[in-house]
Protein backbone atom coordinates (compact mmCIF):
# COMPACT_ATOMS: atom_id res chain seq x y z
CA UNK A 1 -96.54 106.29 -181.43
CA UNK A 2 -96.61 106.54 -185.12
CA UNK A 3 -100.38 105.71 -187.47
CA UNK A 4 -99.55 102.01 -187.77
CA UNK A 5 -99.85 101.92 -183.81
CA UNK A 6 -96.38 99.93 -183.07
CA UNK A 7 -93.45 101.23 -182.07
CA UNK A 8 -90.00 99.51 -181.73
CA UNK A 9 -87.65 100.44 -178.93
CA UNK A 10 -83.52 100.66 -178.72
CA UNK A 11 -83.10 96.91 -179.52
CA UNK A 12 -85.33 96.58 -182.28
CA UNK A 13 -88.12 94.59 -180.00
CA UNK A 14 -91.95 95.34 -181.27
CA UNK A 15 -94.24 96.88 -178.93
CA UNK A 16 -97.46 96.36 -179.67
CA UNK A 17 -100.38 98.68 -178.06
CA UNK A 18 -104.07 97.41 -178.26
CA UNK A 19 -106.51 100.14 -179.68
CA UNK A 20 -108.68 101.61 -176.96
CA UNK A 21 -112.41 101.57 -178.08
CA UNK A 22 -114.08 105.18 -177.87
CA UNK A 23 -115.77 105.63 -174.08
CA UNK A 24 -119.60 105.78 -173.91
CA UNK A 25 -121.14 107.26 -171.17
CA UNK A 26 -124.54 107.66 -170.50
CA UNK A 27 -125.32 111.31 -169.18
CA UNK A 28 -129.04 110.85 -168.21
CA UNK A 29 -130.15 109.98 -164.94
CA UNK A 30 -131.22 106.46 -164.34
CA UNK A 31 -133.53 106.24 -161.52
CA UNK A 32 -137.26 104.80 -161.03
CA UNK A 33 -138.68 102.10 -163.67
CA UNK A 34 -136.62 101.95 -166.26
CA UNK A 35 -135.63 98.96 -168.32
CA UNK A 36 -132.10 97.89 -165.97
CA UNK A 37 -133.93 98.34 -163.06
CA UNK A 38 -137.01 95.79 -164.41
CA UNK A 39 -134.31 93.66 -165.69
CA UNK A 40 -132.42 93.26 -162.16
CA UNK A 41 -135.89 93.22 -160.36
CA UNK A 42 -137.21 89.98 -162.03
CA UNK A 43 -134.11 88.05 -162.01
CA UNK A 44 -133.47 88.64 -158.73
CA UNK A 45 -137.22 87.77 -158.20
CA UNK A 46 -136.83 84.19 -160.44
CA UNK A 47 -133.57 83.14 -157.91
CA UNK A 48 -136.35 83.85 -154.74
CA UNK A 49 -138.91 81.48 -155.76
CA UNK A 50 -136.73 79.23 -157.48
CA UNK A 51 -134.80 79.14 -154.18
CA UNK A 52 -138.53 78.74 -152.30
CA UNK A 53 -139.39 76.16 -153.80
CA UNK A 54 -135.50 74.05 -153.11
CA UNK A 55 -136.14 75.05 -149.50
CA UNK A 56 -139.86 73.38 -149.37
CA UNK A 57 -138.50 70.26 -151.16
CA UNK A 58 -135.44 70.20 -148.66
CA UNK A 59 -137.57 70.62 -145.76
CA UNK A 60 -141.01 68.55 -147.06
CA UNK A 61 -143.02 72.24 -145.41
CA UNK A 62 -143.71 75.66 -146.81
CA UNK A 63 -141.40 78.33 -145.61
CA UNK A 64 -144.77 80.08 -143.06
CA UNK A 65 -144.95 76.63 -141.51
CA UNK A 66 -141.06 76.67 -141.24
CA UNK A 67 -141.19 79.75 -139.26
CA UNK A 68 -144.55 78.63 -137.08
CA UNK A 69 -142.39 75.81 -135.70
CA UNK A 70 -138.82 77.60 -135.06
């Protein structure tokens, strides 16, 4: 592959080859409260209660009364 980063082959077609971007990779450890983790935790947290409250409106009863009566 030459510096203009196309090559042509036998017949004189272009191949073209995308640039790779540079890796990244993050070497320290991620574990415990750190800003992913907090991220993750309270979206998973808004899908709970928003789902809590579609089950009470399904239902017409809170989700403890639910279970009481199964």
């Amino acid at each position: 592959m030459n510096r203009n980063s196309y090559v042509t082959e036998d017949r004189g077609r272009l191949n073209n080859y995308a640039i790779e971007p540079k890796m990244y990779v993050d070497s320290t450890q991620q574990f415990g409260f750190n800003k992913y983790a907090e991220l993750l935790n309270g979206r998973l947290a808004m899908i709970g209660f928003v789902s809590l409250i579609g089950f009470e409106l399904i239902t017409k009863q809170g989700l403890i009364s639910w279970f009481a009566h199964l």
